[in-house]
Protein backbone atom coordinates (compact mmCIF):
# COMPACT_ATOMS: atom_id res chain seq x y z
CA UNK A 1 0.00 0.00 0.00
CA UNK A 2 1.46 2.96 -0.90
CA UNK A 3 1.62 6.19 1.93
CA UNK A 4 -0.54 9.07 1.57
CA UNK A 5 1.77 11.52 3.56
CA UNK A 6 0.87 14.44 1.86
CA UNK A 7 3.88 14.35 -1.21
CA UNK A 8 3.31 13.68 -4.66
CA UNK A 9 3.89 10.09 -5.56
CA UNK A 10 6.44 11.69 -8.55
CA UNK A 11 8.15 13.56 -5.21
CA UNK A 12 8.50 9.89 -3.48
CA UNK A 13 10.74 8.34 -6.18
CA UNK A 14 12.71 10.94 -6.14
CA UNK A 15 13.41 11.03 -2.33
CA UNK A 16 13.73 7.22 -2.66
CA UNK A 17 16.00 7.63 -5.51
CA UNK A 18 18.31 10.09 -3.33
CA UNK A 19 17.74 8.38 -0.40
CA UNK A 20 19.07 5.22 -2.30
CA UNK A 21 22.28 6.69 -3.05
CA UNK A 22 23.02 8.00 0.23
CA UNK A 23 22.83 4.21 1.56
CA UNK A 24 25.13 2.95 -0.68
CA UNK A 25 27.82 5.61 0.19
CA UNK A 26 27.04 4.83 3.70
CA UNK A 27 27.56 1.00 3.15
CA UNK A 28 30.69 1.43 1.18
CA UNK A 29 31.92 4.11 3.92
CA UNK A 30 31.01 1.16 6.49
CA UNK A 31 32.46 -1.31 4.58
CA UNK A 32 35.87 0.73 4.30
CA UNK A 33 35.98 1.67 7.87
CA UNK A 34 35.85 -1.99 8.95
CA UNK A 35 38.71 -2.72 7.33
CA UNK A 36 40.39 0.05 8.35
CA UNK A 37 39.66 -0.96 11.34
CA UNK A 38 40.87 -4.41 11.31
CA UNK A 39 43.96 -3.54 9.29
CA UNK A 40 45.38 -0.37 10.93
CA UNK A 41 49.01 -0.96 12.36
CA UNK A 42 51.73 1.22 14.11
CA UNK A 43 52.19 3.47 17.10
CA UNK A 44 48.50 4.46 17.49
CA UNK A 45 47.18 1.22 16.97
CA UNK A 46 44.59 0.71 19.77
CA UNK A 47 43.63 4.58 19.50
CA UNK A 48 42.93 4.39 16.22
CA UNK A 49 41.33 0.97 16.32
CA UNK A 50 38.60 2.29 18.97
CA UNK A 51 38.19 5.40 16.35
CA UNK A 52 37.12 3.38 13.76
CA UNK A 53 35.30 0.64 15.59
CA UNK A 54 32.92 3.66 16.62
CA UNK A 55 32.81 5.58 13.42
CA UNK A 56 31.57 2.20 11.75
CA UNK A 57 28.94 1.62 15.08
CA UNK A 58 27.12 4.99 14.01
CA UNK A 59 27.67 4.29 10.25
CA UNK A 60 25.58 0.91 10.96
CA UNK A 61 22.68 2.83 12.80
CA UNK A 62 22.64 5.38 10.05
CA UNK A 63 22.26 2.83 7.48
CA UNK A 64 19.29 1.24 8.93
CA UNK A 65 17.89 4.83 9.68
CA UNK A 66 17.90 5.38 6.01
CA UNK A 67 16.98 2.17 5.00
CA UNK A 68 13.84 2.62 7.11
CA UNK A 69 13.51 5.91 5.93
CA UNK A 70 13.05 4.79 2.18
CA UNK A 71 10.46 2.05 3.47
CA UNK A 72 8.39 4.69 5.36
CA UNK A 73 8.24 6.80 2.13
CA UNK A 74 6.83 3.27 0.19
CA UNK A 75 10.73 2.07 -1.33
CA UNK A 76 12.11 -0.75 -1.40
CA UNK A 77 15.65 -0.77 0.02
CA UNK A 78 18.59 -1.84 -2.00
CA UNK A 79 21.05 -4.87 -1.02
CA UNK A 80 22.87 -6.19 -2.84
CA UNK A 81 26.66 -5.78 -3.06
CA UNK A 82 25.84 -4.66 -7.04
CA UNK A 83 23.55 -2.30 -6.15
CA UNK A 84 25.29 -0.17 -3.61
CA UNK A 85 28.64 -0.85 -6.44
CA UNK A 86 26.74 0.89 -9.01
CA UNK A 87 25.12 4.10 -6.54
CA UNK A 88 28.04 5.17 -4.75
CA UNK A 89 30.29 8.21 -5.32
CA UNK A 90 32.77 6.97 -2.31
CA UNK A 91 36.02 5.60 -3.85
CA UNK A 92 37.31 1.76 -3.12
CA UNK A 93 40.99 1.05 -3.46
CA UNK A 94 41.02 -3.09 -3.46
CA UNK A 95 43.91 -4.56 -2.50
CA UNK A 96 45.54 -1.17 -0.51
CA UNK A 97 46.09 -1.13 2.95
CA UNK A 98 47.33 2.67 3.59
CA UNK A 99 49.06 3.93 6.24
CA UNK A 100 47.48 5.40 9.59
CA UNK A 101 47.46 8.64 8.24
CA UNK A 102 46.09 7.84 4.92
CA UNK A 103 43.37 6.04 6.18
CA UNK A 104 42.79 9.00 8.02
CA UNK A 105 42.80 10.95 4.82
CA UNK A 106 40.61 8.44 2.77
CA UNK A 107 38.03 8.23 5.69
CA UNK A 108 38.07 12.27 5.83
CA UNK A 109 37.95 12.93 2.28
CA UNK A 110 34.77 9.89 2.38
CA UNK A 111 32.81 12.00 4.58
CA UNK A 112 33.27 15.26 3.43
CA UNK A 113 32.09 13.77 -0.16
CA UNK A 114 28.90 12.54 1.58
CA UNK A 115 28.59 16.15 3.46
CA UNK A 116 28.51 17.95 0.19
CA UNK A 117 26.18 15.62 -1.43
CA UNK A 118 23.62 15.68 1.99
CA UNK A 119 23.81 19.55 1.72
CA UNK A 120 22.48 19.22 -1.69
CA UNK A 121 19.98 16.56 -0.92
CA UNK A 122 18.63 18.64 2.06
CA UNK A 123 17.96 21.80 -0.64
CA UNK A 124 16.42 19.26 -2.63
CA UNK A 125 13.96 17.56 -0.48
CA UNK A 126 13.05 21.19 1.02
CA UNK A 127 12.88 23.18 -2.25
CA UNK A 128 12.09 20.42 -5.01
CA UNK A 129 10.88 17.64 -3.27
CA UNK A 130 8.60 19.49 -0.33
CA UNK A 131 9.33 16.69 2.18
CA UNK A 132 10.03 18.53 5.67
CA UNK A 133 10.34 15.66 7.59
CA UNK A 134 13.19 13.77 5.38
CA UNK A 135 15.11 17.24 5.04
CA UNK A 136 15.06 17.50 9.02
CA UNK A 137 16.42 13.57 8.52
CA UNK A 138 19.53 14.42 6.24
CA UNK A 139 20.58 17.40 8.29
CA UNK A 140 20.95 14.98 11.34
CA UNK A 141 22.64 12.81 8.94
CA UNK A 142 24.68 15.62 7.66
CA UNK A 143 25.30 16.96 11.03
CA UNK A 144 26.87 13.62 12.65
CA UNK A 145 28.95 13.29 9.46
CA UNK A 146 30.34 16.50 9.58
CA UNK A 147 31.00 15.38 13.72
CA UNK A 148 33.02 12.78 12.43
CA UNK A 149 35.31 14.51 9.61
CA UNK A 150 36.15 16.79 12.12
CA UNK A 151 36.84 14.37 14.46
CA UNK A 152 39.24 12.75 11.81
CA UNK A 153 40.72 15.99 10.19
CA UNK A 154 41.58 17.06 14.04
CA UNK A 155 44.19 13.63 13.52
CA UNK A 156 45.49 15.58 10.22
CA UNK A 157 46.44 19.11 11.57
């Protein structure tokens, strides 16, 4: 059944279709700060270790946030490895295991893509789109990723 929530049905695909994209940077983003996780070496080790280990923790509840966000709006959620492949605008380097500080880098540069494509998104859904409720959703979003790149960039200085 599909929602009668007050935004045009034209308006739903299109916050699907964003909202779509946004999980599969957030599962690559996941997926790449697990590894770093389990692959980081050197003088910082268990610092950095934690770090990740919690960045990935929130990147898991955001995932399902938006996943559930898409199903409220009448979507079904991607989930397959393909499908969050072919959506994402974060960069995978297979086969590279950087150093601490360039995982730092790559996880900064990661988030700050995903920043400038939520502050888009959040124009779009309030301007285009008309849906309050899921541009109040990507600021959080947008707002706990921009928490984290500082976080990360505060490593880099």
């Amino acid at each position: 059944m599909k929602p009668n929530v007050g935004i045009q049905e034209k308006n739903l695909k299109g916050i699907i279709k964003l909202l779509s994209s946004l999980l599969a940077d957030d599962v690559v983003l996941y997926t790449k700060t697990r590894k770093f996780h389990w692959n980081v070496k050197g003088e910082s080790f268990m610092e950095l270790h934690l770090l990740f280990e919690g960045q990935y923790k929130e990147l898991e509840e955001e995932i399902d946030e938006v996943a559930e966000r898409i199903n409220k709006l009448g979507g079904d959620t991607i989930g397959t490895l393909q499908e969050f492949t072919a959506l994402t605008s974060i960069k995978e380097h297979p086969g590279k295991y950087p150093s601490q500080r360039e995982m730092l880098k790559e996880l900064l540069t990661d988030h700050e893509t995903v920043i400038k494509e939520l502050r888009k998104d959040v124009d779009e859904c309030a301007d285009k789109f008309k849906d309050a409720g899921t541009t109040d959703f990507l600021t959080k979003l947008m707002e706990d990723h921009e928490t984290i790149a500082w976080k990360l960039r505060r490593y880099l200085n």
